[in-house]
Every structure is written in structure tokens, then in C-alpha cells.
N, C-alpha and C. Protein backbone atom coordinates (compact mmCIF):
# COMPACT_ATOMS: atom_id res chain seq x y z
N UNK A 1 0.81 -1.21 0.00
CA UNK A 1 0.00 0.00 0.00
C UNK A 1 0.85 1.27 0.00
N UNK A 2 2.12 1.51 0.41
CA UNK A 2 2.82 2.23 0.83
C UNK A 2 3.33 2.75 -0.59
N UNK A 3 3.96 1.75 -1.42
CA UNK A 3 4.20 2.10 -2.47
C UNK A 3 3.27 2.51 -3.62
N UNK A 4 2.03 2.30 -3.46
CA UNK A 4 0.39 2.97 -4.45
C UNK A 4 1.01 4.25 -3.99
N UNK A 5 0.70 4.29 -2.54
CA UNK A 5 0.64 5.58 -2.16
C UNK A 5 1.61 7.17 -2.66
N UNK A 6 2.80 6.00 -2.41
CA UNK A 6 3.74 7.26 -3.03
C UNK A 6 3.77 7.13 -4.45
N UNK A 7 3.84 6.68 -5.76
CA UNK A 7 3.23 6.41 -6.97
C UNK A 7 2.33 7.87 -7.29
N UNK A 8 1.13 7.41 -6.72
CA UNK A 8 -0.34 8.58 -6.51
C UNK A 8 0.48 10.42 -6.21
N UNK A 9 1.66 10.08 -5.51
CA UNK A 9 2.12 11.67 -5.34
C UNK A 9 3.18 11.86 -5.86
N UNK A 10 4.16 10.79 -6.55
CA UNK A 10 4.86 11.92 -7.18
C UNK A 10 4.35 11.75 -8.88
N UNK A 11 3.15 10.73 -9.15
CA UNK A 11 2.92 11.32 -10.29
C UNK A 11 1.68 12.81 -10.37
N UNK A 12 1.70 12.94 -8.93
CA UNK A 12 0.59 14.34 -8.72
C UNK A 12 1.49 15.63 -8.91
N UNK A 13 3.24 15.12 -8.66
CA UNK A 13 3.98 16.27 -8.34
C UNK A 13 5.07 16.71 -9.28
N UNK A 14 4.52 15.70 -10.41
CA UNK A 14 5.43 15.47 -12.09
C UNK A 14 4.09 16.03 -13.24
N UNK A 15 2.92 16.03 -12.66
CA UNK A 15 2.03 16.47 -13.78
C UNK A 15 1.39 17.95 -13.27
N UNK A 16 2.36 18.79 -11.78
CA UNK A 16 2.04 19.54 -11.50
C UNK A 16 2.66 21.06 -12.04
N UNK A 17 3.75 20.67 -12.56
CA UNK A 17 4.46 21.51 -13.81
C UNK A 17 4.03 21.95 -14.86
N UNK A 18 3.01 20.67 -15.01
CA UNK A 18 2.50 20.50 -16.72
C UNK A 18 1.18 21.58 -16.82
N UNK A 19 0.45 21.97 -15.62
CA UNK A 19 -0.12 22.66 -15.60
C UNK A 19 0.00 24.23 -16.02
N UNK A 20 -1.05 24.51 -17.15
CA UNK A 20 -0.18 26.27 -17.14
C UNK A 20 -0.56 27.43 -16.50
N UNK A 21 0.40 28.04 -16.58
CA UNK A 21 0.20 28.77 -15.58
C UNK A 21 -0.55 30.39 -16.42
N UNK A 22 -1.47 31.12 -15.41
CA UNK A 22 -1.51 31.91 -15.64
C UNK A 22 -1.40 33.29 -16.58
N UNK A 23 -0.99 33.62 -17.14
CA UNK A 23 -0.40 35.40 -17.48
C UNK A 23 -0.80 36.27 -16.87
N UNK A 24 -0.59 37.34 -16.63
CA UNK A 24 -0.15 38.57 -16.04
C UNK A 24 -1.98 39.14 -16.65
N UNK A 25 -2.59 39.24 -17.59
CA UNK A 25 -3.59 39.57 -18.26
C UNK A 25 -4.64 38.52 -17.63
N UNK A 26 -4.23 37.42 -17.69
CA UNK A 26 -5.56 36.89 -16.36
C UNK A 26 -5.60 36.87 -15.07
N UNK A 27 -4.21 37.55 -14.61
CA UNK A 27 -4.05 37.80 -13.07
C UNK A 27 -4.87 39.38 -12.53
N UNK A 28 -5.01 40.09 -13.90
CA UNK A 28 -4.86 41.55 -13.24
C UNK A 28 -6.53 42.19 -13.09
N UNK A 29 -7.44 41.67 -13.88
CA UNK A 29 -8.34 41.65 -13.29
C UNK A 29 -9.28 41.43 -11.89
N UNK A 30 -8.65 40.39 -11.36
CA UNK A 30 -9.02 39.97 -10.03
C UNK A 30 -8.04 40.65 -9.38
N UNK A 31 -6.19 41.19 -9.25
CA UNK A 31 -6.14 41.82 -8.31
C UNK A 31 -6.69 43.15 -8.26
N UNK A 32 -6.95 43.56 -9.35
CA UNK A 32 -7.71 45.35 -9.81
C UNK A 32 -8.98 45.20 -8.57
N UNK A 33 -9.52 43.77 -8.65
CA UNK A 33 -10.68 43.75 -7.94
C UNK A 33 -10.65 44.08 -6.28
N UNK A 34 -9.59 43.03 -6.23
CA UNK A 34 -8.98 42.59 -4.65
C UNK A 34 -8.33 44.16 -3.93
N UNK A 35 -8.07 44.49 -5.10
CA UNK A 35 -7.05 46.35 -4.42
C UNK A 35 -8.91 47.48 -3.94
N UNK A 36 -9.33 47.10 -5.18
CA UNK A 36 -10.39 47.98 -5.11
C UNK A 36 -11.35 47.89 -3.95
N UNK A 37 -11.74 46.41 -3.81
CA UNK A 37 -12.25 46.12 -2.54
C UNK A 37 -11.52 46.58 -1.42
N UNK A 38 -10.90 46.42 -0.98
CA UNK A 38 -9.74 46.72 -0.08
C UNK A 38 -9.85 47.75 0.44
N UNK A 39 -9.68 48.84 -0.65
CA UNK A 39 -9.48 50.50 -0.64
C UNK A 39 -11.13 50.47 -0.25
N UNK A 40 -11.88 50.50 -0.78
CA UNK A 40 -13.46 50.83 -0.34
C UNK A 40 -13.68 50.21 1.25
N UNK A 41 -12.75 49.13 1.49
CA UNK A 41 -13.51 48.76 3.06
C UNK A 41 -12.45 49.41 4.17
N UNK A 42 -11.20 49.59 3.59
CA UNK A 42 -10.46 50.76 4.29
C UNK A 42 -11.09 52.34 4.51
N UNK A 43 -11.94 52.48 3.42
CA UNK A 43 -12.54 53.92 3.43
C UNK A 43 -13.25 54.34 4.88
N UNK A 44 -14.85 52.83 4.02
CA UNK A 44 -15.66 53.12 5.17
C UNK A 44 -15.61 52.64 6.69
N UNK A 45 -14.09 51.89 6.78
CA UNK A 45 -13.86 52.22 8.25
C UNK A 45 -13.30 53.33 8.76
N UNK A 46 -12.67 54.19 8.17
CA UNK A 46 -12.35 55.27 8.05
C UNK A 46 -13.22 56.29 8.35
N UNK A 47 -14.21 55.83 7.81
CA UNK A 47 -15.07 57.01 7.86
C UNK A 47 -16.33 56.54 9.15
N UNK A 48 -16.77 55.12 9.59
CA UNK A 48 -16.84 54.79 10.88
C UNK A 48 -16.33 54.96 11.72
N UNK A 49 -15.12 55.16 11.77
CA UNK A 49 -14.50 55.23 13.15
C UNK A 49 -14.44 56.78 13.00
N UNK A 50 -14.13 57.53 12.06
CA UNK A 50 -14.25 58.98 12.31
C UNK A 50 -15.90 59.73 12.62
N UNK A 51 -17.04 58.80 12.47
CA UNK A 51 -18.17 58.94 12.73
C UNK A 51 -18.58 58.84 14.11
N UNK A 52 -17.72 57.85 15.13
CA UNK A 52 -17.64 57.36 16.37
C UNK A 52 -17.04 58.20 17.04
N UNK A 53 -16.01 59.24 16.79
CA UNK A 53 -15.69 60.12 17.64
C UNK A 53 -16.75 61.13 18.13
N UNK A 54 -16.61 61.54 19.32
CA UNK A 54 -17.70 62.75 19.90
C UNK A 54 -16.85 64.30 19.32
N UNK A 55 -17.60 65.13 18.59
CA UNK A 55 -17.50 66.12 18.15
C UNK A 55 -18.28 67.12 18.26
N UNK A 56 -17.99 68.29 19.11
CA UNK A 56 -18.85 69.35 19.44
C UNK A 56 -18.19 70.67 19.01
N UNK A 57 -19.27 71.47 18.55
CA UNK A 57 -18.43 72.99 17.77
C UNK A 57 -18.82 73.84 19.53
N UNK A 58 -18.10 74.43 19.32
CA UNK A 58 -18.10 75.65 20.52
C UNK A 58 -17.67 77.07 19.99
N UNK A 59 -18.18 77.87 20.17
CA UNK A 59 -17.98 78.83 20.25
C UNK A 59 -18.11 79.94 21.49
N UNK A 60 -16.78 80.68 21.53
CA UNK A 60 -16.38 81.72 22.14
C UNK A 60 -16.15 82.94 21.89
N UNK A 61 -16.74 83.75 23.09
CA UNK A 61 -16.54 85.64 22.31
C UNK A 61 -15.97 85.94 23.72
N UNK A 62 -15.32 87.13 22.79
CA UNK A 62 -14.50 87.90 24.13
C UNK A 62 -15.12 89.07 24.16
N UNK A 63 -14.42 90.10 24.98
CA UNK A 63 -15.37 91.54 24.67
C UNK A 63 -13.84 92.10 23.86
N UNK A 64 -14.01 93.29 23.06
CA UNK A 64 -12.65 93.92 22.70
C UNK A 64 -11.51 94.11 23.56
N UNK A 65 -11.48 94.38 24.60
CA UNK A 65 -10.49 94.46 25.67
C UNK A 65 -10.01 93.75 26.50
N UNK A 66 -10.68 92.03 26.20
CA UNK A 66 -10.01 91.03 26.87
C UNK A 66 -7.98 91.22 26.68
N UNK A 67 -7.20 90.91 27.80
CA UNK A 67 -5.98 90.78 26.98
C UNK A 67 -5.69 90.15 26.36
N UNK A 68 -4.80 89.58 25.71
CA UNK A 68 -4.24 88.51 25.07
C UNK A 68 -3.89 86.91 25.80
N UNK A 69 -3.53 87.31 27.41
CA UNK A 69 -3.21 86.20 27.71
C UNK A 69 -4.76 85.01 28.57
N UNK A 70 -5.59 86.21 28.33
CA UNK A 70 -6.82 85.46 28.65
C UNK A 70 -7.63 84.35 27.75
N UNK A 71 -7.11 85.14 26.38
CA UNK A 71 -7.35 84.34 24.99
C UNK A 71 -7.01 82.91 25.17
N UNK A 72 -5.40 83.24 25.48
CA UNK A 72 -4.81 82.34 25.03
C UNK A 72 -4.71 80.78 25.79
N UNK A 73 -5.04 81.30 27.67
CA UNK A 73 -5.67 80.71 28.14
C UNK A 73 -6.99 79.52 27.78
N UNK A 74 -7.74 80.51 27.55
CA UNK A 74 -9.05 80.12 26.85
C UNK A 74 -8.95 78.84 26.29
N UNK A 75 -8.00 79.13 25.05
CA UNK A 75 -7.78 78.15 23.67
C UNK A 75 -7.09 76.94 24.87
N UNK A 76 -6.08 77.18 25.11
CA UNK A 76 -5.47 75.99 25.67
C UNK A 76 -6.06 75.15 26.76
N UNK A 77 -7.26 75.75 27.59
CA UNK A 77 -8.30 75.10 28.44
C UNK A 77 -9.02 74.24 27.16
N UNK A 78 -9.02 74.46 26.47
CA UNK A 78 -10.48 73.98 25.73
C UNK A 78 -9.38 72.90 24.62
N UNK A 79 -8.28 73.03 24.24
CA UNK A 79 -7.59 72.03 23.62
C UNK A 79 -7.02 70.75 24.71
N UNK A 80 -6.95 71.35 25.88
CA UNK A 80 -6.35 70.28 27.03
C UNK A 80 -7.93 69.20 27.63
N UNK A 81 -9.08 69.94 26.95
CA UNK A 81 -10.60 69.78 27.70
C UNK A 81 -10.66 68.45 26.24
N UNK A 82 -10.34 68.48 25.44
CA UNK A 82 -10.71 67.77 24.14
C UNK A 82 -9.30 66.41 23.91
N UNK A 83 -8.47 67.09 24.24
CA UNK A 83 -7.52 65.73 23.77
C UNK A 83 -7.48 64.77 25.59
């Protein structure tokens, strides 16, 4: 039995050459496909997970005579409040 057996694989691994292969013109359709898919499910996670973040607009007024370092305060409370 031992010897069927090996028989059965290396004439599987002598007629596995004989097979032809491919070209470049029947490969490139399916990877065109495989890239394209890819890029589209990279997108819309992209654009899920940027949907999942919490995002709020704020707005702030000063009066004309605030100083400058109250501003600047301001901004950096509200960038240290967000990250």
C-alpha cells in the first residue's frame, strides 16, 4: 500500500508543472478587484470610526479688551478639555 501511495504523489507532483500557468492579463483583473475592494472597506472604516468620535463645535466671544493672555488661556483650556 505504501508504495500505491507514493506512486499517486509523485505522479501528482510530475504532472504539477505540466499545468499552465496563468499570465499577467488573467491575473490583473481579479487583483484590480482585490485592491479595489480593499481601498473601499479601508474607506468606510475610516469614515466609521471617524463617525464614532464625539464632536462638538463651541464657540467663544471675548469683549474687545479682553488681553491677550486670557485668549490664550481660553484656547489651551479647551484644547487640554478635548484631547
Amino acid at each position: 500500500m505504501p508504495s500505491d501511495l507514493n506512486l499517486v504523489l509523485a505522479h501528482r507532483l510530475n504532472n504539477r508543472s505540466l499545468r499552465p500557468r496563468p499570465n499577467l492579463s488573467q491575473l490583473l483583473p481579479y487583483t484590480t478587484m482585490r485592491f479595489f475592494a480593499l481601498t473601499l472597506l479601508i474607506a468606510l472604516l475610516a469614515v466609521f470610526v471617524s463617525a464614532a468620535l464625539p464632536q462638538k463645535a463651541v464657540i467663544v466671544s471675548f469683549p474687545n479688551e479682553t488681553p491677550d493672555h486670557i485668549v490664550i488661556e481660553a484656547k489651551e483650556g479647551l484644547k487640554a478639555a478635548v484631547s
